[in-house]
N, C-alpha and C. Protein backbone atom coordinates (compact mmCIF):
# COMPACT_ATOMS: atom_id res chain seq x y z
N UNK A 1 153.17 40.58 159.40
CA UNK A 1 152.69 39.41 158.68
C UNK A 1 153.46 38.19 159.15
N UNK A 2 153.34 36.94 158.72
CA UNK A 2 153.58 36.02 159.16
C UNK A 2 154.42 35.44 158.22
N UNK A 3 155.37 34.77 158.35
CA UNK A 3 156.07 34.14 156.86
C UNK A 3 155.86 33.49 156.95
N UNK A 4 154.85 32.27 156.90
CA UNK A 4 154.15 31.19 156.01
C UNK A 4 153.00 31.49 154.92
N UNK A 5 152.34 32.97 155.84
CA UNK A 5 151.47 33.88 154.81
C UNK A 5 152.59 34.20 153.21
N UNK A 6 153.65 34.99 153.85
CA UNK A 6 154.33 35.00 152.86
C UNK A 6 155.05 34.44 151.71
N UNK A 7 155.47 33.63 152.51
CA UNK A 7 156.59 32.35 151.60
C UNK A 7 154.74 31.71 150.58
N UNK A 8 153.93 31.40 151.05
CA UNK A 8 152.94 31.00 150.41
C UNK A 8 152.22 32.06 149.52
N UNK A 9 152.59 33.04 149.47
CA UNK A 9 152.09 33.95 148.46
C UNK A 9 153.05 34.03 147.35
N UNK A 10 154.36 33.89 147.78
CA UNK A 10 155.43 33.44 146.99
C UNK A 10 155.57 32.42 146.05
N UNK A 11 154.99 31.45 146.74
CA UNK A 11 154.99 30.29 145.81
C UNK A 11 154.29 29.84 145.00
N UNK A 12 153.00 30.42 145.24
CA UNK A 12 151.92 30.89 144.27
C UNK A 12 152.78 31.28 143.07
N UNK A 13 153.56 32.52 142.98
CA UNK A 13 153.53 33.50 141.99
C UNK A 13 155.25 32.34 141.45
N UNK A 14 155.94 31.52 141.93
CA UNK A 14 157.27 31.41 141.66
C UNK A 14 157.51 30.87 140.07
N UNK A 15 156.27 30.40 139.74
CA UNK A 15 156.38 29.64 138.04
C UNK A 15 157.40 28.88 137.98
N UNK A 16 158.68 29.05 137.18
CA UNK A 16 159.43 27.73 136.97
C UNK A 16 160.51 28.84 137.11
N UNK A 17 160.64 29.40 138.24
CA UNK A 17 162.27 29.82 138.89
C UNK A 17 163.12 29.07 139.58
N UNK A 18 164.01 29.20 139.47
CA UNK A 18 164.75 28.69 140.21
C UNK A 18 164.70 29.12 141.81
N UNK A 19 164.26 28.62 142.21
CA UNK A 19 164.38 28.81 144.33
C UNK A 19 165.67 28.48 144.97
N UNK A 20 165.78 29.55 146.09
CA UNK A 20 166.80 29.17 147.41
C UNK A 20 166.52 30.01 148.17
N UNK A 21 166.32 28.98 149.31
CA UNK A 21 165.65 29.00 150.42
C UNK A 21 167.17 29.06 151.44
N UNK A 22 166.71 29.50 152.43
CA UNK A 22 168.01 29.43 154.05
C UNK A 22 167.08 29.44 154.96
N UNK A 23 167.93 28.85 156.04
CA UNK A 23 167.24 28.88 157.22
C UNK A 23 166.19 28.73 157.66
N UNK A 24 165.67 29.72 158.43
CA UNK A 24 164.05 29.06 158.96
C UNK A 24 163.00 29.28 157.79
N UNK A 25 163.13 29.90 156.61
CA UNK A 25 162.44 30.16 155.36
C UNK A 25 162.26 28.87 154.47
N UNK A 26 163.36 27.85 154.72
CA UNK A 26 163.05 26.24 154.65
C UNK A 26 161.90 25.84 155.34
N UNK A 27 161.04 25.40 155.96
CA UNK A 27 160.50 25.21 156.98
C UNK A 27 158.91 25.58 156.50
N UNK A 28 159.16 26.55 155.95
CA UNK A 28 157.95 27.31 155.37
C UNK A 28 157.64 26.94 154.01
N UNK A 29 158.57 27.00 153.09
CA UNK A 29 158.81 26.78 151.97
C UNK A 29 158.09 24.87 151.65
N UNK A 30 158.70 24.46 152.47
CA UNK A 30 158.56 23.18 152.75
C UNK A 30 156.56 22.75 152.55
N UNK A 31 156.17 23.79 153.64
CA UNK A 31 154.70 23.55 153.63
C UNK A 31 153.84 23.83 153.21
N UNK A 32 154.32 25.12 152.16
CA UNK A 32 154.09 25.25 150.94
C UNK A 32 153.69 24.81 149.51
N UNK A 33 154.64 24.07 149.27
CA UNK A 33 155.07 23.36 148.20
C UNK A 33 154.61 21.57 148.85
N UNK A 34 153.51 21.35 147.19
CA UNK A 34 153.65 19.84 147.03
C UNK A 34 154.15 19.14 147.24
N UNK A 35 155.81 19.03 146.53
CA UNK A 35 156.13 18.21 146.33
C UNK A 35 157.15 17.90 147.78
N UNK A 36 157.27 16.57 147.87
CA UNK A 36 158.36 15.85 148.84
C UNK A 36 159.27 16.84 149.48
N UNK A 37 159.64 16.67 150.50
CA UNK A 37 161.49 17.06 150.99
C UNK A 37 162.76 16.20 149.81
N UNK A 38 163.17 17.14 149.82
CA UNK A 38 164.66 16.98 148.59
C UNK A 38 164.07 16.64 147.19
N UNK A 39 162.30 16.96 146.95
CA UNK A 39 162.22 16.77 145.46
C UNK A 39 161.36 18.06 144.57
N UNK A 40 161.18 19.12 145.42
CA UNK A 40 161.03 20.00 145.09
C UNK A 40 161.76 20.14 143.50
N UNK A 41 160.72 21.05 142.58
CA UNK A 41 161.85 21.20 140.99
C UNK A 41 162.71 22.44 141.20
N UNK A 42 163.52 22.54 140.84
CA UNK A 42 164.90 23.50 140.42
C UNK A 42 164.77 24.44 141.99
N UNK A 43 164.71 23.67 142.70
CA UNK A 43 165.00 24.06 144.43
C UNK A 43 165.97 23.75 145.03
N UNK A 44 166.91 24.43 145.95
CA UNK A 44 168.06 24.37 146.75
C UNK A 44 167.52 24.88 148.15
N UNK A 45 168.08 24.12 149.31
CA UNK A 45 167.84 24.59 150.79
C UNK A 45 169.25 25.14 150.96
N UNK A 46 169.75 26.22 151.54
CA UNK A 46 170.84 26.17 151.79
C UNK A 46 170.80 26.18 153.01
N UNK A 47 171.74 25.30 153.83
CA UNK A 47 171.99 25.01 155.32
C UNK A 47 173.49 25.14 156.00
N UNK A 48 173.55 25.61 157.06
CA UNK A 48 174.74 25.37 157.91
C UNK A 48 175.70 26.42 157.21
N UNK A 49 174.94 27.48 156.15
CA UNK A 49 176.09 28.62 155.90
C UNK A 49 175.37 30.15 156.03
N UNK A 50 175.04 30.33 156.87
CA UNK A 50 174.22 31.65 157.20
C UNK A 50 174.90 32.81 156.20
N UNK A 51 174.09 33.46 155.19
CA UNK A 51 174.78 34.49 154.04
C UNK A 51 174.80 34.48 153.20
N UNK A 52 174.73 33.17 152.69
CA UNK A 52 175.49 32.54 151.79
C UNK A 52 174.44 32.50 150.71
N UNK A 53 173.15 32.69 150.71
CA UNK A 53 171.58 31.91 149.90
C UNK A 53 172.22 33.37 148.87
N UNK A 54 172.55 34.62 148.92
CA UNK A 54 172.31 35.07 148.01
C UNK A 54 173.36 35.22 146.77
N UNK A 55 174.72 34.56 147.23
CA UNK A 55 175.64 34.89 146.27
C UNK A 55 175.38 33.48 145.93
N UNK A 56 175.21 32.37 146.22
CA UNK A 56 174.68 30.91 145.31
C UNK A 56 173.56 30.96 144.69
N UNK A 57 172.70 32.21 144.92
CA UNK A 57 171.69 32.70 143.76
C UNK A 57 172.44 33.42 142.80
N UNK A 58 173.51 34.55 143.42
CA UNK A 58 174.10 35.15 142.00
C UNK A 58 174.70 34.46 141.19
N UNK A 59 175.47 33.27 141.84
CA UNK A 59 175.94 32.43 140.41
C UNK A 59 175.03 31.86 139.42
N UNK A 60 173.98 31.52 140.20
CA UNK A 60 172.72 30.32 139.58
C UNK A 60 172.53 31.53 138.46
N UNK A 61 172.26 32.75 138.44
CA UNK A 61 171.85 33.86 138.28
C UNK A 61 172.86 34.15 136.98
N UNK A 62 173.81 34.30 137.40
CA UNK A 62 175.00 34.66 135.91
C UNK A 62 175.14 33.24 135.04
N UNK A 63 174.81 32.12 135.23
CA UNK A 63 175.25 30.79 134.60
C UNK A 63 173.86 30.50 134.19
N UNK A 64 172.60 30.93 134.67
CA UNK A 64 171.54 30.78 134.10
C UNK A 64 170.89 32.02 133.78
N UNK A 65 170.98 33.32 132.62
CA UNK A 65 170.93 34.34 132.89
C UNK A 65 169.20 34.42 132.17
N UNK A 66 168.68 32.98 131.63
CA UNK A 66 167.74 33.02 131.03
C UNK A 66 166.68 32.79 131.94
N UNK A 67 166.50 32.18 132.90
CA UNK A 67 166.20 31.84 134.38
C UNK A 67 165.63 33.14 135.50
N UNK A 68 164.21 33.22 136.25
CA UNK A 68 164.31 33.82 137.29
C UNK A 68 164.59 33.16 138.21
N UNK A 69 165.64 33.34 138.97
CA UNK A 69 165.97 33.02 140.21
C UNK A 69 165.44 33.98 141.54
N UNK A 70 164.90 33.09 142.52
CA UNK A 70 164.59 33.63 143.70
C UNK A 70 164.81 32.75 144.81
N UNK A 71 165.63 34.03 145.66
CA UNK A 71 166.53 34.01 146.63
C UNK A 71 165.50 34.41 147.97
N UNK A 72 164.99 33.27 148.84
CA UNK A 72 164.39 33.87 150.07
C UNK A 72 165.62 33.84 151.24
N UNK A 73 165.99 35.05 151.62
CA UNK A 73 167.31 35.37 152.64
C UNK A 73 166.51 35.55 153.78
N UNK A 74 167.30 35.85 154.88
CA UNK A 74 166.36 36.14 156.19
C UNK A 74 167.57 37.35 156.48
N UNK A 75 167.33 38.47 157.64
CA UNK A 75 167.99 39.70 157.76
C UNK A 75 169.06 38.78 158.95
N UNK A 76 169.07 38.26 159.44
CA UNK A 76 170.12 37.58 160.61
C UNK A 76 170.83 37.34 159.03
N UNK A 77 170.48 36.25 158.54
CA UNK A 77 171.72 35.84 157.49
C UNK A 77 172.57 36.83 156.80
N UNK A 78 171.62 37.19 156.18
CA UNK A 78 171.98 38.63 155.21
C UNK A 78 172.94 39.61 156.02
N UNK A 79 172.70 39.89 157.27
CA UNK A 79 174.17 40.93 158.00
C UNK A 79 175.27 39.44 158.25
N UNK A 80 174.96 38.35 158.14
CA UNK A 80 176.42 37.68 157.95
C UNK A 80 177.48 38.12 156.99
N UNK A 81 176.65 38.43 155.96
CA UNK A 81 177.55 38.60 154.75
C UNK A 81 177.14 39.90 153.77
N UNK A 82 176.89 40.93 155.03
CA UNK A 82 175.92 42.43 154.02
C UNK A 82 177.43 42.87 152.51
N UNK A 83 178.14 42.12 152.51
CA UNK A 83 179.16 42.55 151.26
C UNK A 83 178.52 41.75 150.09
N UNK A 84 177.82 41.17 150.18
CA UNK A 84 176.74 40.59 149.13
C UNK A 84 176.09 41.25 148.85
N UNK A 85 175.44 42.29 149.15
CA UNK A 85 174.49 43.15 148.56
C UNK A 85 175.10 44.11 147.10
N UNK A 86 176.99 44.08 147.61
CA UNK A 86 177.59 45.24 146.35
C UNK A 86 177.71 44.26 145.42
N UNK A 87 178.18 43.11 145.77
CA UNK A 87 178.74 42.18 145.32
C UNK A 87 177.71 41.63 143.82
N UNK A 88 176.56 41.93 144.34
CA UNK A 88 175.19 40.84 143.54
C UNK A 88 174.80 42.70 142.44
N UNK A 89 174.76 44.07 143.04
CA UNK A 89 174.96 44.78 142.45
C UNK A 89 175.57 45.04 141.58
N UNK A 90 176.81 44.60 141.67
CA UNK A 90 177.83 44.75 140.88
C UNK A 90 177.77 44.11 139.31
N UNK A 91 177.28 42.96 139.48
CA UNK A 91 177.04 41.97 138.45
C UNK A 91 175.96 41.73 138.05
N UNK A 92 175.23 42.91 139.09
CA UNK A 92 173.71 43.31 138.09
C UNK A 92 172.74 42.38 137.37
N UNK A 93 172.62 40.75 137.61
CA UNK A 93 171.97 39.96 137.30
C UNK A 93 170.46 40.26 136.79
N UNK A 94 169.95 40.48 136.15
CA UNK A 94 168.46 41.17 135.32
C UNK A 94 167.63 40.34 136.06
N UNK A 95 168.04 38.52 136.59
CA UNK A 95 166.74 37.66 136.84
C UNK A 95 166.96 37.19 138.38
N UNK A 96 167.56 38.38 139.09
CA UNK A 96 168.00 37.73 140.30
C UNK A 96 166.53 38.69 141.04
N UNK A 97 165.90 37.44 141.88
CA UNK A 97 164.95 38.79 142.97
C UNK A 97 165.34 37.79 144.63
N UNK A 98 166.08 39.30 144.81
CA UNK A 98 166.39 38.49 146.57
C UNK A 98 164.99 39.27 147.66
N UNK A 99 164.37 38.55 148.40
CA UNK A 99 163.72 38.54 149.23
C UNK A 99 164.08 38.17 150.67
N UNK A 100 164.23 39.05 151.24
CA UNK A 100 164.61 39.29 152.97
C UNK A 100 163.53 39.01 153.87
N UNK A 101 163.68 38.25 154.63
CA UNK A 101 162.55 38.28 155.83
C UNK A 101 163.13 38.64 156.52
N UNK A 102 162.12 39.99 157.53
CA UNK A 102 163.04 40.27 158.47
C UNK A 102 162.00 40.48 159.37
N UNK A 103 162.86 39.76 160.71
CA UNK A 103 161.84 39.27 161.78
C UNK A 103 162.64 40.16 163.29
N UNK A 104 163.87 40.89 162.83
CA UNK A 104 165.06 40.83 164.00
C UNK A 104 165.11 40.36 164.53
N UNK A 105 165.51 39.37 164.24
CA UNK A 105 166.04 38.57 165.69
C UNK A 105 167.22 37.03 164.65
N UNK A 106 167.97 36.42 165.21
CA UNK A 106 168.41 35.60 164.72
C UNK A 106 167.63 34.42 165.14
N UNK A 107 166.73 33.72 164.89
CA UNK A 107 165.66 32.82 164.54
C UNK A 107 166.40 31.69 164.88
N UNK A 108 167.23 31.30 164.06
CA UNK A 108 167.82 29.90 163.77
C UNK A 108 168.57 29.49 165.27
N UNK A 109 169.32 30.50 165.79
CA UNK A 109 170.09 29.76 167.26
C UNK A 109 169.43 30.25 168.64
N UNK A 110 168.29 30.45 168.61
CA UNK A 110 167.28 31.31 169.72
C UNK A 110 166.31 32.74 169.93
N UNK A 111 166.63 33.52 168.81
CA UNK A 111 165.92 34.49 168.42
C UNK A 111 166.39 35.30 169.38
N UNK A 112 167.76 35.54 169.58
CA UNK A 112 168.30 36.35 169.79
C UNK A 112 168.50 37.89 169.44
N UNK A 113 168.27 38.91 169.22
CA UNK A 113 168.21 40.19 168.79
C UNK A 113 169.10 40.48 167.83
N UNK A 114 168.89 41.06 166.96
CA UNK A 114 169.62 41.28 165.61
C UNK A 114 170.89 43.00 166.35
N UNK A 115 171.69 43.20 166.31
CA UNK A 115 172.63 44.17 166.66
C UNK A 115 171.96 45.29 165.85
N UNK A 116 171.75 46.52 166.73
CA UNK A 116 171.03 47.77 165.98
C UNK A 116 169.83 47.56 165.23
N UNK A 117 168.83 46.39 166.03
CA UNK A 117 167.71 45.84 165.37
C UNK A 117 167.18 47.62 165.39
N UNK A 118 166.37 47.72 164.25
CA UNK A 118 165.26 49.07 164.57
C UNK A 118 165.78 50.05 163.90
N UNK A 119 167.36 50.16 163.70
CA UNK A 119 168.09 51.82 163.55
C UNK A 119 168.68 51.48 161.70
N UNK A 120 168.91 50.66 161.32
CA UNK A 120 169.24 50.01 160.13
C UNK A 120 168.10 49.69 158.92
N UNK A 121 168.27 49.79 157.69
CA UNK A 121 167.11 49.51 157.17
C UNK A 121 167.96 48.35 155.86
N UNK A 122 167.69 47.70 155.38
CA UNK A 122 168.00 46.58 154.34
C UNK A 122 167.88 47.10 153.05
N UNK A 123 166.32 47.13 152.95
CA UNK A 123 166.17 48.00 151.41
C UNK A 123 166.93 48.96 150.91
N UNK A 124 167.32 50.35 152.15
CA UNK A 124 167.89 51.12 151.56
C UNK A 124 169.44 50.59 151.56
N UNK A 125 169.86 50.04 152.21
CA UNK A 125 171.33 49.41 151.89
C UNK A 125 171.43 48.80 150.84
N UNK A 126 170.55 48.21 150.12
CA UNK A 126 170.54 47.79 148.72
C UNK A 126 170.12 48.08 147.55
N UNK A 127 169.77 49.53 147.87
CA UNK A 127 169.31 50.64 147.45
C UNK A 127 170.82 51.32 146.89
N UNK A 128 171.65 51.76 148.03
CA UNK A 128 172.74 52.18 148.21
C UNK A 128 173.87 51.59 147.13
N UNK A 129 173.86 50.79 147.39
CA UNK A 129 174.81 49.26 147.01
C UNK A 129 174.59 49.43 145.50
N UNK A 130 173.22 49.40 144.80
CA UNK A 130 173.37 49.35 143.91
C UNK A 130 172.01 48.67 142.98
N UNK A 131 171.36 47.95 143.70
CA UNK A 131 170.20 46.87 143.02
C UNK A 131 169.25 47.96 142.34
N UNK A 132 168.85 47.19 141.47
CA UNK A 132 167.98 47.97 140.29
C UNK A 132 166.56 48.89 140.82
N UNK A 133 166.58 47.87 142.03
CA UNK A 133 165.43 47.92 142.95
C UNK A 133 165.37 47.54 143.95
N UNK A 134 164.44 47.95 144.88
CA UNK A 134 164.54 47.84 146.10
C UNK A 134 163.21 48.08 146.80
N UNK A 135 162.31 47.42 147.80
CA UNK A 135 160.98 47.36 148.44
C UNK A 135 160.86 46.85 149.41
N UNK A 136 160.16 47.44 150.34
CA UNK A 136 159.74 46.44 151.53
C UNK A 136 157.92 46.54 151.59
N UNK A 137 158.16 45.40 152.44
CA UNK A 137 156.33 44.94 152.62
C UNK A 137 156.35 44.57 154.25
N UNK A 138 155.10 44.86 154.88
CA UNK A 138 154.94 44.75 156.02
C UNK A 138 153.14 44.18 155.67
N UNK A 139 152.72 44.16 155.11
CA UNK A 139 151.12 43.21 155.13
C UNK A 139 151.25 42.32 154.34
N UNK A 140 150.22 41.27 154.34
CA UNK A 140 150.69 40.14 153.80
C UNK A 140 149.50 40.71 152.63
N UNK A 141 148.79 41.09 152.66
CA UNK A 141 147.87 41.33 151.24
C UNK A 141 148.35 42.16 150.19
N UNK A 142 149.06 43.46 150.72
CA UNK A 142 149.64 43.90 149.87
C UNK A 142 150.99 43.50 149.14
N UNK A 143 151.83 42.62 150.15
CA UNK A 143 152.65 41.68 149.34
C UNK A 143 152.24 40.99 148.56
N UNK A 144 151.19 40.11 148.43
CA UNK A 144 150.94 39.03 147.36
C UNK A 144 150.14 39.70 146.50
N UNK A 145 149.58 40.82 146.42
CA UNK A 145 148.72 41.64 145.53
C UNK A 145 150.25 42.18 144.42
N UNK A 146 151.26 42.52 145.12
CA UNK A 146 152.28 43.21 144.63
C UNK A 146 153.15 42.50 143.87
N UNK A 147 153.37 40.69 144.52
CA UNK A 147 154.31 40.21 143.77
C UNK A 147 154.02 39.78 142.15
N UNK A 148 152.91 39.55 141.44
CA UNK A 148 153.09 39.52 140.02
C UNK A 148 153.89 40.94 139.17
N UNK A 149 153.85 41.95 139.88
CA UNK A 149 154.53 43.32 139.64
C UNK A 149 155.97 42.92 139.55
N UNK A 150 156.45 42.75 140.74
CA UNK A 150 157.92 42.39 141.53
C UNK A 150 158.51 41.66 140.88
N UNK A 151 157.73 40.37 140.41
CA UNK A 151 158.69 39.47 139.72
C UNK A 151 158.52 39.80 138.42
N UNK A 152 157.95 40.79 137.52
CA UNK A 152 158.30 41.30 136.47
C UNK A 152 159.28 42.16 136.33
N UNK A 153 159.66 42.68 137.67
CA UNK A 153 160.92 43.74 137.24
C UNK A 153 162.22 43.57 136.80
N UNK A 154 163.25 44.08 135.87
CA UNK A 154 164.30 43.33 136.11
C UNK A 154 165.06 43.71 137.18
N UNK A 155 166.40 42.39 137.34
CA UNK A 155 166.94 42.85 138.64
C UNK A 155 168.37 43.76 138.50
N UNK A 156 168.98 43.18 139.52
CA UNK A 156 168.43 42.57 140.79
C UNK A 156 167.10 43.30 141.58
N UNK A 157 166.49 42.74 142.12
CA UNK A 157 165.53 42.96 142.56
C UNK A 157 165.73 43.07 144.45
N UNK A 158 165.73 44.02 144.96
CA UNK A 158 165.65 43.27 146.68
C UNK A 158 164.56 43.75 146.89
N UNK A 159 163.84 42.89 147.96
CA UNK A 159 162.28 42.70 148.76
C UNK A 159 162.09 42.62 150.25
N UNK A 160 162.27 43.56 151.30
CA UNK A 160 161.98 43.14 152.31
C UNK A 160 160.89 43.08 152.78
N UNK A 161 160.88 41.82 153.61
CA UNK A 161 159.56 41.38 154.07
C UNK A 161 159.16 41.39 155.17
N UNK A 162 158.73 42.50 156.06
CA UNK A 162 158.64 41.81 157.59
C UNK A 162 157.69 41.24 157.97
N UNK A 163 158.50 40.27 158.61
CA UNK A 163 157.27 39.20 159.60
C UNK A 163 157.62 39.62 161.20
N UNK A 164 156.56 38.62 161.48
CA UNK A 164 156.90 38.44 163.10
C UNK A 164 158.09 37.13 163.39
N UNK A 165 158.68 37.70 164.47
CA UNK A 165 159.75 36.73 164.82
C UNK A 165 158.66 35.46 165.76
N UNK A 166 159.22 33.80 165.05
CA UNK A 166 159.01 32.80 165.65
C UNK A 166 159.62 32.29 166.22
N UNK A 167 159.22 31.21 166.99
CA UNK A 167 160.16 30.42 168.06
C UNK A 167 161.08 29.60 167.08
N UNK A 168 162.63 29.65 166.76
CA UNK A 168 163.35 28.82 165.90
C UNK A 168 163.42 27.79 166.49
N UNK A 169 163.53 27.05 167.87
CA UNK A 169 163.41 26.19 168.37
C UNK A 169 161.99 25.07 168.02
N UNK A 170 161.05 25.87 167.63
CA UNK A 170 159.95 24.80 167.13
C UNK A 170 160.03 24.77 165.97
N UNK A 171 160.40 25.68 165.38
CA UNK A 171 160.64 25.48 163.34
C UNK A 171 161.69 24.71 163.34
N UNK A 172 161.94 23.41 163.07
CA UNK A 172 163.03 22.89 162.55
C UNK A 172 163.05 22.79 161.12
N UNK A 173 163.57 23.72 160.51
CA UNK A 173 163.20 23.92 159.36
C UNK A 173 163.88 23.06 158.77
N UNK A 174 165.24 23.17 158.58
CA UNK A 174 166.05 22.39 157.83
C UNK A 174 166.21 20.63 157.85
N UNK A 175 165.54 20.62 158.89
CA UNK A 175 166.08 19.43 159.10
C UNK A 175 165.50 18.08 158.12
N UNK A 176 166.24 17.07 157.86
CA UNK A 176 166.28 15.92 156.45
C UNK A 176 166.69 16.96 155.00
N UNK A 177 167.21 18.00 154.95
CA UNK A 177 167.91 18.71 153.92
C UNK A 177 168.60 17.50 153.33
N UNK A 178 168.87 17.54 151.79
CA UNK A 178 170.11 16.68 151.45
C UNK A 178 170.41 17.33 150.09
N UNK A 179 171.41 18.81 150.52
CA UNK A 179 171.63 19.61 149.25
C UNK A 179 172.53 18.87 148.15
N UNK A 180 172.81 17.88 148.82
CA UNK A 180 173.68 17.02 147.14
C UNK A 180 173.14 16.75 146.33
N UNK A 181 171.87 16.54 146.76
CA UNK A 181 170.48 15.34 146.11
C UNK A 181 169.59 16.92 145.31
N UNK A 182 169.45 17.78 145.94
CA UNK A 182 168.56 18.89 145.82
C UNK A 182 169.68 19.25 144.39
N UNK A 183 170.94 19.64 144.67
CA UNK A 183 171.95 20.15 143.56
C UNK A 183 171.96 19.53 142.53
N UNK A 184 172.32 18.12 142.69
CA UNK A 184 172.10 16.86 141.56
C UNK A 184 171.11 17.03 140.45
N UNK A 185 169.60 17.10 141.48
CA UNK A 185 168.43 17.06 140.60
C UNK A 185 168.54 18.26 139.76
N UNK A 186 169.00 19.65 140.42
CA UNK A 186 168.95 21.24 139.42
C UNK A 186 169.97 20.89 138.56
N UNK A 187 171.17 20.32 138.62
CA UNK A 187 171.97 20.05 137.44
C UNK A 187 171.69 19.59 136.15
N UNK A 188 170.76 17.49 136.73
CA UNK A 188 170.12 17.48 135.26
C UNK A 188 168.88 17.93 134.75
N UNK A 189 168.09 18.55 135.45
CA UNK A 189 167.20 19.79 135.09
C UNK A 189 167.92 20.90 133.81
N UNK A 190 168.48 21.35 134.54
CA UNK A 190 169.05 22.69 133.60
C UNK A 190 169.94 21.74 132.70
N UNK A 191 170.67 21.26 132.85
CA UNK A 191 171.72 20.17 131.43
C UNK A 191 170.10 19.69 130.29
N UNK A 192 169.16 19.17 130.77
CA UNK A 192 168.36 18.50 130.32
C UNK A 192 167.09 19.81 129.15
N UNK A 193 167.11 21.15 129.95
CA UNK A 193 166.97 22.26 128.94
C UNK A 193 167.53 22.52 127.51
């Protein structure tokens, strides 16, 4: 499947969660969604920290425990920091659903090959680890047929998604990000609840 198929079946179903987006899943997300760059509601891009989208969901996640939060990760990011998977287990968040795209390849600096692309699986590592749940999807119909299910479960939730790997060189996904402005706005959002 394609992740613009995806991320757009996603956003369909997202209601008033909290989003975070990384990497080339910005990009998508972006063309998706109505509203402006940096005015998206209770949305964060995270940029320039490959790993990182899912433990700044687990906090959003423990500090807003009333909140679904959803975390779109990509599998390059996610082996930056696979100690996030025990980590977000551990603390067992009920409204956390992390979603993996996995394309193998690292997307963002040339689509370079993911190390042991093929022999590794995600789901079951977070399976392992600990998450309440755990799924992967490889069609785009049966993903968006599936996600009103998915986002009823509690979590943590993990979702892998495979797509096909794109040229990261033509996705500039991130680019005009301004997570101060994006953070700002989710602050008096949630203060304003």
């Amino acid at each position: 499947m394609w992740r613009r198929d995806a991320i757009a079946a996603l956003v369909a179903e997202r209601g008033d969660a909290i989003t975070i987006t990384t990497e080339q899943a910005i990009g998508a997300w972006r063309a998706a969604v109505p509203e402006a760059l940096n005015e998206i509601p209770h949305h964060l891009d995270i940029v320039g920290c490959m790993g990182s989208a899912s433990t700044i969901g687990l906090g959003i996640a423990l500090a807003q425990p009333t909140r679904a939060i959803i975390v779109v990760d990509a599998d390059g990011s996610l082996l930056m920091q696979l100690g996030s998977l025990v980590t977000i287990a551990g603390a067992a968040p009920a409204n956390l659903h992390h979603f993996v795209f996995e394309n193998g390849v690292y997307e963002t600096s040339g689509s370079q090959p993911l190390p042991a692309e093929g022999r590794f699986d995600l789901a079951q590592m977070a399976r392992a680890a600990g998450y309440a749940h755990a799924m992967q999807f490889s069609d785009a119909a049966a993903f968006a047929a599936a996600l009103p299910d998915v986002l009823r479960q509690r979590g943590p939730v993990f979702v892998s998604v495979r797509t096909e790997p794109e040229d990261g060189y033509l996705v500039r996904s991130s680019a005009g990000t301004r997570l101060d402005v994006q953070m700002h706005a989710l602050r008096e959002r949630l203060a304003a609840r």
